[in-house]
C-alpha atoms as a PDB file:
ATOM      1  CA  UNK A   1      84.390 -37.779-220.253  1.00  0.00           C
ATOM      2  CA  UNK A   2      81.678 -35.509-218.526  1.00  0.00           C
ATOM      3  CA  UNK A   3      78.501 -37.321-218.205  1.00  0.00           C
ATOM      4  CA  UNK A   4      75.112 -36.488-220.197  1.00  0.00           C
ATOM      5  CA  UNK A   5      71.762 -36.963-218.568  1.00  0.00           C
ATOM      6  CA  UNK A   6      68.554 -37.353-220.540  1.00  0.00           C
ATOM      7  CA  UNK A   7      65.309 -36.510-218.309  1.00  0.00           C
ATOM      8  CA  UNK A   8      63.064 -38.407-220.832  1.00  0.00           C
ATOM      9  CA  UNK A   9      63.722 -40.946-222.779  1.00  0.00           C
ATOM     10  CA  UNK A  10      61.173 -41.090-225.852  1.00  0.00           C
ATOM     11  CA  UNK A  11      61.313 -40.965-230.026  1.00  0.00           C
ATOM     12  CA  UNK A  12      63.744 -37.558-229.436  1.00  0.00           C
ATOM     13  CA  UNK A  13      65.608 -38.500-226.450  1.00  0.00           C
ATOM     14  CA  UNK A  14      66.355 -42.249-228.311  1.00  0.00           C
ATOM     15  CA  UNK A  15      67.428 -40.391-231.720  1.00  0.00           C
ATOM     16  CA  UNK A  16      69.847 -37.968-229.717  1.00  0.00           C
ATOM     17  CA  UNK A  17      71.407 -40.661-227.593  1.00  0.00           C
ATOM     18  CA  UNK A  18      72.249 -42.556-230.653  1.00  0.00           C
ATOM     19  CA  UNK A  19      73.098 -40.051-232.943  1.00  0.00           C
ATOM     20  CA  UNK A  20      75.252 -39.340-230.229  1.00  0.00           C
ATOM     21  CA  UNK A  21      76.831 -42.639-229.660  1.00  0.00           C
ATOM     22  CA  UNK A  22      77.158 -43.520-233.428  1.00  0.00           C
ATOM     23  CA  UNK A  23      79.223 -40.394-233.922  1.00  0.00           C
ATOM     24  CA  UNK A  24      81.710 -41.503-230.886  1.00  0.00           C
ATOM     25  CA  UNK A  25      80.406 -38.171-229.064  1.00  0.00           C
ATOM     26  CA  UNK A  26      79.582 -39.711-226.150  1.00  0.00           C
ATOM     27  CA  UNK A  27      80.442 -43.557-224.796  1.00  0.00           C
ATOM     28  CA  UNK A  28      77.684 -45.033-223.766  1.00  0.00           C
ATOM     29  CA  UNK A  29      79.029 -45.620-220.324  1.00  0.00           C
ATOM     30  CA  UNK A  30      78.754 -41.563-220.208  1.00  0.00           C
ATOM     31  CA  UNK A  31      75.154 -41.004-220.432  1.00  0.00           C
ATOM     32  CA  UNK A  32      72.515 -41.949-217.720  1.00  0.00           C
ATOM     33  CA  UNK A  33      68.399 -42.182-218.878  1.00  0.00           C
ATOM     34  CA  UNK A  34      65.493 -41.114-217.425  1.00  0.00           C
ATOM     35  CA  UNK A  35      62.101 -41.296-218.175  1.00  0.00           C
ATOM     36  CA  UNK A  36      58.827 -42.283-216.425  1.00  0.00           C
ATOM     37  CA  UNK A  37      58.014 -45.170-218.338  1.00  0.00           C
ATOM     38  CA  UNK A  38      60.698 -47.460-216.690  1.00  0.00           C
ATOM     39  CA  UNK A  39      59.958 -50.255-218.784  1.00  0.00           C
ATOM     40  CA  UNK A  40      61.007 -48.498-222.006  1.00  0.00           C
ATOM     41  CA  UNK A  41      64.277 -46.715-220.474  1.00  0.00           C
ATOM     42  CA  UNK A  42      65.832 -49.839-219.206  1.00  0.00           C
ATOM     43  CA  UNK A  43      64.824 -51.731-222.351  1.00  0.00           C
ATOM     44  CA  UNK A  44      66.991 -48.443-224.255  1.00  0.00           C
ATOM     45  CA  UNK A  45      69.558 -48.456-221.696  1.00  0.00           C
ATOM     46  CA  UNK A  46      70.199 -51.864-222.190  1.00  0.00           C
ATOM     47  CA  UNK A  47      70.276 -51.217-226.294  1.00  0.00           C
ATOM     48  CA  UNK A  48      72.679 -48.505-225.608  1.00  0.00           C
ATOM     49  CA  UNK A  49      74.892 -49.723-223.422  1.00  0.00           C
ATOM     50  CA  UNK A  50      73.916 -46.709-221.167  1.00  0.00           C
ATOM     51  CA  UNK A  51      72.832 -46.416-217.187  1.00  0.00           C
ATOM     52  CA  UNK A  52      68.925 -46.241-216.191  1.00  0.00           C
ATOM     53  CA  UNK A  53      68.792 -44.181-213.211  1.00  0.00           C
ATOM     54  CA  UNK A  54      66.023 -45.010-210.874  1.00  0.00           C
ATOM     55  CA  UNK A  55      64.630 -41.265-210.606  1.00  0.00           C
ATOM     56  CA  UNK A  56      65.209 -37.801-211.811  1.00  0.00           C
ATOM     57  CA  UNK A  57      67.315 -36.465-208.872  1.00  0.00           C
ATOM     58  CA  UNK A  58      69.759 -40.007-209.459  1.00  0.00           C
ATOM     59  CA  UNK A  59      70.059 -38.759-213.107  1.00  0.00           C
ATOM     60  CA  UNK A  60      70.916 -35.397-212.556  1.00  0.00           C
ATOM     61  CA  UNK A  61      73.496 -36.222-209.867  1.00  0.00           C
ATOM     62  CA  UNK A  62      77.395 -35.138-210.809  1.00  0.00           C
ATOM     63  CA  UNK A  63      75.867 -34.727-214.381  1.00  0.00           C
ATOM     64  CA  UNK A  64      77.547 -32.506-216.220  1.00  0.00           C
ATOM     65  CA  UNK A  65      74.884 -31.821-219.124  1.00  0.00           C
ATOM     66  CA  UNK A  66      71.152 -32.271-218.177  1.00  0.00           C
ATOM     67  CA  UNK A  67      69.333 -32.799-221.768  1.00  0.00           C
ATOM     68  CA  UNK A  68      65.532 -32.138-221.075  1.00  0.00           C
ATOM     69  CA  UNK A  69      63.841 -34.043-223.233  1.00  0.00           C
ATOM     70  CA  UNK A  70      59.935 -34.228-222.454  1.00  0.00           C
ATOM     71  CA  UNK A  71      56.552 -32.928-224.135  1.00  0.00           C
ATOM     72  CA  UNK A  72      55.728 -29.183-223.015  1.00  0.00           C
ATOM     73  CA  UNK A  73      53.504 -29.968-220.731  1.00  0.00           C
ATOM     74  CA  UNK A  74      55.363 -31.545-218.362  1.00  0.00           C
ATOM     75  CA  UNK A  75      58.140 -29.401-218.263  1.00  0.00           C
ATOM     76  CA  UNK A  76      57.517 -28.650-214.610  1.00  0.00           C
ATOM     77  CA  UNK A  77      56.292 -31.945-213.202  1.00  0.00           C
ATOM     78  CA  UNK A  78      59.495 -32.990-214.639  1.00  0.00           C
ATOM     79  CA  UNK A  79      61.876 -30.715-212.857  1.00  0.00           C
ATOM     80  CA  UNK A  80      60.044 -30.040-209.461  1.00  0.00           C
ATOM     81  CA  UNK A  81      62.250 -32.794-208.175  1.00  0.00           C
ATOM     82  CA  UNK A  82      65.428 -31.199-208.723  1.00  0.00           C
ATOM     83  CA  UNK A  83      64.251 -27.591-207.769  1.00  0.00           C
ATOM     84  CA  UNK A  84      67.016 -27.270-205.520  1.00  0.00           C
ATOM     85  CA  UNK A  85      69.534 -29.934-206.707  1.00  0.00           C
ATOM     86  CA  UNK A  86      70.592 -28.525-210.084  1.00  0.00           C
ATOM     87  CA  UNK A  87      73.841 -25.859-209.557  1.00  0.00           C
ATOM     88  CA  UNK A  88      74.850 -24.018-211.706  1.00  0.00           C
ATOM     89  CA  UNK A  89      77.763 -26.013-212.737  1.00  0.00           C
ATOM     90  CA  UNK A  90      75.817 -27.816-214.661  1.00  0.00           C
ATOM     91  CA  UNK A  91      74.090 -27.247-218.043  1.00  0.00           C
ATOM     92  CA  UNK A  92      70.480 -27.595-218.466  1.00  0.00           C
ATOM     93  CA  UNK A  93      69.888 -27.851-222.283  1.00  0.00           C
ATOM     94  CA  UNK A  94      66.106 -28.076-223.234  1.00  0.00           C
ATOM     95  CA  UNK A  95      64.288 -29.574-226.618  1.00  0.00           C
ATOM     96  CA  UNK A  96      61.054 -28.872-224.739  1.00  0.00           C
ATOM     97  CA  UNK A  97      59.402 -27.029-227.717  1.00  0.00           C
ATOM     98  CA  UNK A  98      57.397 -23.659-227.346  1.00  0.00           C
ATOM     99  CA  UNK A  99      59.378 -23.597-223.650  1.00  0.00           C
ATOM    100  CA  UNK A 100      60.969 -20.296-222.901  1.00  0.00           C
ATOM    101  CA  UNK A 101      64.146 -19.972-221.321  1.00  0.00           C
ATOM    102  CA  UNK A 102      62.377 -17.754-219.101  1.00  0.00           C
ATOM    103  CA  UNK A 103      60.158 -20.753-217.646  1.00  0.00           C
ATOM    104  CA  UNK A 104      62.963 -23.186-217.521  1.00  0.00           C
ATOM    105  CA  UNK A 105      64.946 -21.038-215.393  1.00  0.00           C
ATOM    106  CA  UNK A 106      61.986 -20.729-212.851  1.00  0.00           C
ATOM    107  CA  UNK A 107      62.056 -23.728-212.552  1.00  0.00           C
ATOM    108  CA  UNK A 108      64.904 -23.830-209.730  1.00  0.00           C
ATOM    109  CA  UNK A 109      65.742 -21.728-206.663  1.00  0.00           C
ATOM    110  CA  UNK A 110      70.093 -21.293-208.240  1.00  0.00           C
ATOM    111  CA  UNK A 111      70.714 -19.287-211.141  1.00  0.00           C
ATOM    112  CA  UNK A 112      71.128 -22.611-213.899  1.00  0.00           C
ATOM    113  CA  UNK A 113      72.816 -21.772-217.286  1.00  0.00           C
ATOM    114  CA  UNK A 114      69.617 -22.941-219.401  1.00  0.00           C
ATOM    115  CA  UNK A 115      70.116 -23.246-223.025  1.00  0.00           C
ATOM    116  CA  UNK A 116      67.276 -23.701-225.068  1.00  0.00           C
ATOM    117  CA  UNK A 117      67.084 -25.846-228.309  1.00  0.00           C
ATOM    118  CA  UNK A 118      65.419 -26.946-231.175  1.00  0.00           C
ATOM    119  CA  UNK A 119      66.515 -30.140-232.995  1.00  0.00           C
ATOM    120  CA  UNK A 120      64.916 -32.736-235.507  1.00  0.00           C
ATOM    121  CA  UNK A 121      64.640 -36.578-235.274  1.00  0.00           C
ATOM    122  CA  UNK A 122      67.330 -36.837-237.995  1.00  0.00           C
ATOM    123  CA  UNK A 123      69.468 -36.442-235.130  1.00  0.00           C
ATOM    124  CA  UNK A 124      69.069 -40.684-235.554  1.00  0.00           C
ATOM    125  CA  UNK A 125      71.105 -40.554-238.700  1.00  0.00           C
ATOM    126  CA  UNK A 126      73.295 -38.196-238.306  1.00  0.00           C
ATOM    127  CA  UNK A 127      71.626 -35.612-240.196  1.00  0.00           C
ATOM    128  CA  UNK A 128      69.905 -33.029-237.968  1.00  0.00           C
ATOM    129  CA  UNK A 129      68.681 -29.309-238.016  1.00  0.00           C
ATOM    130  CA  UNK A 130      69.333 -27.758-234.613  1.00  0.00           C
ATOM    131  CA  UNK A 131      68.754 -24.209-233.667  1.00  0.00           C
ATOM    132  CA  UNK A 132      70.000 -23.392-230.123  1.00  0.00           C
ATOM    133  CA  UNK A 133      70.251 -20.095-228.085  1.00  0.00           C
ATOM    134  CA  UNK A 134      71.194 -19.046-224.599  1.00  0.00           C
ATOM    135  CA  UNK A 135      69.530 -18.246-221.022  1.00  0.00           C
ATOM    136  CA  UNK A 136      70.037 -15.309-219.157  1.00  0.00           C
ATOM    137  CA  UNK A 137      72.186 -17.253-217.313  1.00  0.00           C
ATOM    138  CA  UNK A 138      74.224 -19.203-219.943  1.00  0.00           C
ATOM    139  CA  UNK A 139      77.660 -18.102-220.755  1.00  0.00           C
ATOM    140  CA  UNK A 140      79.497 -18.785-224.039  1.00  0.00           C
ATOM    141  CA  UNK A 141      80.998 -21.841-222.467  1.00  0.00           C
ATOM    142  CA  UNK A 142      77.512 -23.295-221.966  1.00  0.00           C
ATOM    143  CA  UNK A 143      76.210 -22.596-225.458  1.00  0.00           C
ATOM    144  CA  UNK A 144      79.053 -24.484-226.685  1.00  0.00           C
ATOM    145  CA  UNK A 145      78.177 -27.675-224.888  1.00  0.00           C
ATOM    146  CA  UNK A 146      75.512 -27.356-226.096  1.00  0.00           C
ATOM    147  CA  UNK A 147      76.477 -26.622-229.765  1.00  0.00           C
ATOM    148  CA  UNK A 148      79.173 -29.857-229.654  1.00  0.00           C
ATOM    149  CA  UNK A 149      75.951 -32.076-228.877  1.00  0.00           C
ATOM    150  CA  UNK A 150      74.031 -31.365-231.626  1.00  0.00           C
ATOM    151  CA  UNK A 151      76.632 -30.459-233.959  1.00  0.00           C
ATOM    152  CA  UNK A 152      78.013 -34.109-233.398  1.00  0.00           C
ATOM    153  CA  UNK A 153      74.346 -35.401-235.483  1.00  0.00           C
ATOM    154  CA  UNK A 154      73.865 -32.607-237.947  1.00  0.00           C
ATOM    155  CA  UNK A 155      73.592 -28.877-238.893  1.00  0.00           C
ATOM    156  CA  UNK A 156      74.050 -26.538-235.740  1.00  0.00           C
ATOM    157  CA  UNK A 157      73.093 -22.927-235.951  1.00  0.00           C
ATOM    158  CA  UNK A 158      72.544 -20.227-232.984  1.00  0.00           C
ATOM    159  CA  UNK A 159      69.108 -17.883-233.409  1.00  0.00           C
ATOM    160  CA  UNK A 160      67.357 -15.446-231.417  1.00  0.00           C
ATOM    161  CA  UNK A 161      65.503 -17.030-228.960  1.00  0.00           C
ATOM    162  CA  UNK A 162      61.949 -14.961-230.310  1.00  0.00           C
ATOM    163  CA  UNK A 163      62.640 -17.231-233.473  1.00  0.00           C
ATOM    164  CA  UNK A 164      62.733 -20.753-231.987  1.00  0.00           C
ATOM    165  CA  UNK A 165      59.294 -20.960-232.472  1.00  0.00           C
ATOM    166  CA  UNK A 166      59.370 -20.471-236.178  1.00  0.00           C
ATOM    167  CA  UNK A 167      62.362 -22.899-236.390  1.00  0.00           C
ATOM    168  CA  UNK A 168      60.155 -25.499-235.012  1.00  0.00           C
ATOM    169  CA  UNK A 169      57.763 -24.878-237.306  1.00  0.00           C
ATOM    170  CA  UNK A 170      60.492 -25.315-240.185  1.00  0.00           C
ATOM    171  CA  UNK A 171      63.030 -27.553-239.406  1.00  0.00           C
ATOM    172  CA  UNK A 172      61.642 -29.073-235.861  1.00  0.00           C
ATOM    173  CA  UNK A 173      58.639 -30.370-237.509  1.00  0.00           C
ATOM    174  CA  UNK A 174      59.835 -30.610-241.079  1.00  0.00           C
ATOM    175  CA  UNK A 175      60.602 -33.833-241.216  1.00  0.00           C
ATOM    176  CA  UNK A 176      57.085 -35.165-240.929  1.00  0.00           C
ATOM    177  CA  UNK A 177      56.022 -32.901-243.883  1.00  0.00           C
ATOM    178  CA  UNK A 178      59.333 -34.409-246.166  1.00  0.00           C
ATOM    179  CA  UNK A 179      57.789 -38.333-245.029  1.00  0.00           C
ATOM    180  CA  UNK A 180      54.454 -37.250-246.073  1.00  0.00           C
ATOM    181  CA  UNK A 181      55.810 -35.769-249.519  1.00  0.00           C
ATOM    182  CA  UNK A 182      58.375 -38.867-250.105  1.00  0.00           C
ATOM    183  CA  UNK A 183      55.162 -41.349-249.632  1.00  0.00           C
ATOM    184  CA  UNK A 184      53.455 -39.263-252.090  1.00  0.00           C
ATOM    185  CA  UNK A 185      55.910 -39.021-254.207  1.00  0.00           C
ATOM    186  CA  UNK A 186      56.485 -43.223-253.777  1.00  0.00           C
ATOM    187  CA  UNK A 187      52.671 -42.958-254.231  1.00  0.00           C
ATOM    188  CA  UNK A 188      52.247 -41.669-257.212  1.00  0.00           C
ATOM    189  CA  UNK A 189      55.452 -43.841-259.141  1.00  0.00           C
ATOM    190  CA  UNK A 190      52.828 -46.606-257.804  1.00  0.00           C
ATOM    191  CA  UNK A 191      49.767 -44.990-259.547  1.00  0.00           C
ATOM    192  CA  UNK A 192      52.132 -45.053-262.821  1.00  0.00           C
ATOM    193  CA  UNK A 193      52.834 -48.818-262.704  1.00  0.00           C
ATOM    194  CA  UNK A 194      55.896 -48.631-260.659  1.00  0.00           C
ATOM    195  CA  UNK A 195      56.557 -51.776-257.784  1.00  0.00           C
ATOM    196  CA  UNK A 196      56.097 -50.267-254.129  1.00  0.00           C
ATOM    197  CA  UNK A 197      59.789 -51.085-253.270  1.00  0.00           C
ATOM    198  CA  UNK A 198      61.157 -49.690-256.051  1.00  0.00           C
ATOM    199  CA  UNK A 199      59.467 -46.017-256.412  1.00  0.00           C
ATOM    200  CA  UNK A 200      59.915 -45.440-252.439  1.00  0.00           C
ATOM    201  CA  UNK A 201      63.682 -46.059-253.416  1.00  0.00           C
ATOM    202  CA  UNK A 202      63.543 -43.582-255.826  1.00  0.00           C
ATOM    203  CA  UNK A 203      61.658 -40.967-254.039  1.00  0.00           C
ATOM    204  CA  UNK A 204      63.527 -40.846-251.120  1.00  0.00           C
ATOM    205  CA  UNK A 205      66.813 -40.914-253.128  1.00  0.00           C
ATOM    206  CA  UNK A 206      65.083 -38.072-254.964  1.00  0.00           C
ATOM    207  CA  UNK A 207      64.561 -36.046-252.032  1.00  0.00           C
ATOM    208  CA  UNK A 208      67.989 -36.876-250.620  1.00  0.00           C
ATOM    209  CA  UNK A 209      69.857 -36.141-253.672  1.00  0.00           C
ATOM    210  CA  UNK A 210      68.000 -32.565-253.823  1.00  0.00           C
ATOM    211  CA  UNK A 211      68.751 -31.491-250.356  1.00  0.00           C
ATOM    212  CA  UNK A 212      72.634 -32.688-251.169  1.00  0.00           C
ATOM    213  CA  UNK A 213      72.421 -30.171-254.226  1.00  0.00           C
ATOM    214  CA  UNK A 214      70.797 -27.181-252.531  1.00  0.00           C
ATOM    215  CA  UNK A 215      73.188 -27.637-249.387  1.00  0.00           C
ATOM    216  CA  UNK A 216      76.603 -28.250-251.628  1.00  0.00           C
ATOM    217  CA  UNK A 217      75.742 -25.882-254.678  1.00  0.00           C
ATOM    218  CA  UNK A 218      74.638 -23.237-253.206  1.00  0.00           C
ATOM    219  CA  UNK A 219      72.548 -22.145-256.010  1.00  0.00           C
ATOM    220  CA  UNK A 220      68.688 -20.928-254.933  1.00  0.00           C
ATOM    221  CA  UNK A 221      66.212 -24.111-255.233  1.00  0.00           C
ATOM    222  CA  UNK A 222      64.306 -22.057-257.717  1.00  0.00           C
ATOM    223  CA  UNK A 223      67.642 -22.010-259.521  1.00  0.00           C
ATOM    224  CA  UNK A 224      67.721 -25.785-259.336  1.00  0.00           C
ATOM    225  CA  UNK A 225      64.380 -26.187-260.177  1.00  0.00           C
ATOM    226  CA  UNK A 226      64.419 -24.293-263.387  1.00  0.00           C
ATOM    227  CA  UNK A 227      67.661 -26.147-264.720  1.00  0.00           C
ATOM    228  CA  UNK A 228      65.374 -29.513-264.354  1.00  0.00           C
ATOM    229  CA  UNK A 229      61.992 -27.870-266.315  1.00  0.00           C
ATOM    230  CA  UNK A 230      62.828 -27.564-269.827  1.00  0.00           C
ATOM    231  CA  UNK A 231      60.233 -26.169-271.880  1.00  0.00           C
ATOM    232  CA  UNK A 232      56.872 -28.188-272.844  1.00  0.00           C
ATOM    233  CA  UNK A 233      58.681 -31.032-270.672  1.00  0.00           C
ATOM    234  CA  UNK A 234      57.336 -33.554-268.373  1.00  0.00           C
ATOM    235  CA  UNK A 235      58.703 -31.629-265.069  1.00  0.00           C
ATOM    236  CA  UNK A 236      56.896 -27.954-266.113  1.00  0.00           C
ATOM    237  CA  UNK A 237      53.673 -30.388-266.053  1.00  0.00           C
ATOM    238  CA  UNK A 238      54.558 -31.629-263.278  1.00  0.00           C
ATOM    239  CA  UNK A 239      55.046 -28.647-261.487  1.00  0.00           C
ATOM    240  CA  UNK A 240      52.149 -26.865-263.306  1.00  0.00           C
ATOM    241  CA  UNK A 241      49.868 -29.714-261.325  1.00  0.00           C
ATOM    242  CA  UNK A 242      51.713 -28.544-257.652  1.00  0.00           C
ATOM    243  CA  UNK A 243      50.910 -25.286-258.470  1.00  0.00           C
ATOM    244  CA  UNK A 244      47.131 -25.848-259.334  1.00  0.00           C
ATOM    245  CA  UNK A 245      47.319 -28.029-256.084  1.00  0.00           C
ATOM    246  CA  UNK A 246      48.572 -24.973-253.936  1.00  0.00           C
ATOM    247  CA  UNK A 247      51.832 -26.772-253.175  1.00  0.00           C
ATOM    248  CA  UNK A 248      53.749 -23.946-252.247  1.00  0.00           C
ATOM    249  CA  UNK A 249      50.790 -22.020-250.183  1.00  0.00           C
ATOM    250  CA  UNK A 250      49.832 -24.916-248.483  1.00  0.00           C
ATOM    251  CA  UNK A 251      53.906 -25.866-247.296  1.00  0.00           C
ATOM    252  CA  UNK A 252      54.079 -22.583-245.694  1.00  0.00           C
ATOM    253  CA  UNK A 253      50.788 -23.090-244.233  1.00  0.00           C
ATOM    254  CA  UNK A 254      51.815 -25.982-242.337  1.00  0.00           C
ATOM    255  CA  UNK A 255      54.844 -24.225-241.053  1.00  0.00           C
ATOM    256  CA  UNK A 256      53.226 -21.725-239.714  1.00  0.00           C
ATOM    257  CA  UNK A 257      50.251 -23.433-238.296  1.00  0.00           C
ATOM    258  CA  UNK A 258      53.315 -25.593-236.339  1.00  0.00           C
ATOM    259  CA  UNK A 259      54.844 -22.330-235.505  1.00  0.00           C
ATOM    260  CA  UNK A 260      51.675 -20.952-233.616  1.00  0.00           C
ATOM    261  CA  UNK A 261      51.048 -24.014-231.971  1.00  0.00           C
ATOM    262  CA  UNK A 262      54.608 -23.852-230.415  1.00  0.00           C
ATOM    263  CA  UNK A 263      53.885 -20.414-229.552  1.00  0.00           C
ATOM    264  CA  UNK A 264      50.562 -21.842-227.980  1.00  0.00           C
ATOM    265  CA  UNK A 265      52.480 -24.245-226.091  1.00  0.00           C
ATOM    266  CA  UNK A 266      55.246 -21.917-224.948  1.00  0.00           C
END
């Protein structure tokens, strides 16, 4: 099986490696880790069964896929090293958010297929959101490397590239807004008498059991939502208190304020 280098190995880079393992993707003898803090990579290489290389040009070496897994800023730092060893027989596929495919590719003196994506830490369980699209360079073939990785741990769709920025405002950091609102939610069972175990059971079971009906049903969440408030009822209260709250407004705030700041960081 082709190999699958990660250059960094934190939170994102740990949750795609398993993901990818757990779904039988990947062996773990077929991906190599990288990262700077060499304490933590050979403690996860261990974990994983995977191979620690000693620096970023012994990762990249006879690697098929090169997954790019480090914060913005150090996009370059990161790939100075390999400025002229990356061909373009290999992949480079990037998680980097805000980074365009533009920057990536100026990153080396070849032409390297670059495919930029944007994927969420439910990649741990199997369940991602991934958005990925394709460098000037990047042929179908590439994009579809891509696509089987992140396919493998979740929901894979292809998007302009002038739209990854909104997509990590949704779906990239989503999943911290869903915690928040599933504590709350635990939160509040707790205000009404419930036992801490027992209403963050139910709340995340809530919120699980929604997304399964929007996804499988098809039916618009507004749909779904009216079919649960019936008239004078407890959920119309409920909901009449989210809207007094700003609920809605404030959601869509936060994805947008994300989606600027990957703009800002692009």
């Amino acid at each position: 099986m082709p190999t699958l280098s990660f250059i960094g190995a934190g939170a994102m880079g740990e949750a795609l490696s398993r993901g990818l393992i757990a779904a039988g993707t990947y062996a773990p003898s077929d991906l190599v880790l990288f990262d700077v803090d060499t304490a933590r990579v050979q403690t996860l290489a261990q974990s994983l069964g995977a191979r620690a290389a000693s620096s970023v040009e012994d990762a990249v070496q006879g690697a098929d896929v090169v997954l790019l897994a480090v914060k913005p800023q150090m996009v370059e730092t990161a790939l100075a090293p390999v400025r002229e060893a990356l061909t373009p027989q290999q992949t480079l596929v990037s998680i980097a958010a805000g980074v365009s495919t533009k920057r990536l590719e100026a990153c080396f003196v070849a032409p390297i297929p670059v495919v930029r994506v944007m994927p969420n830490t439910p990649a741990l369980v199997g369940a991602a959101a991934t958005a990925v699209c394709a460098g000037a360079h990047a042929t179908t073939e590439n994009l579809d490397k891509a696509r089987a990785i992140f396919a493998a741990v979740g929901l894979c769709v292809q998007a302009d590239e002038k739209l990854l920025d909104a997509v990590t405002g949704l779906s990239g950091s989503g999943p911290a807004y869903v915690f928040l609102f599933i504590e709350a939610l635990a939160d509040g069972g707790v205000r009404a008498g419930l036992a801490r175990d027992v209403a963050l059971q139910l709340a995340a079971q809530t919120v699980l059991g929604s997304a399964q009906m929007v996804l499988e049903t098809g039916k618009h969440p507004g749909v779904l939502k009216d079919q649960v408030a019936s008239p004078g009822g407890t959920t119309i209260a409920g909901l009449h208190a989210l809207e007094n709250g700003a609920f809605r407004g404030t959601v869509m705030d936060a994805v947008l304020a994300a989606t600027n700041r990957s703009r800002e960081l692009g």
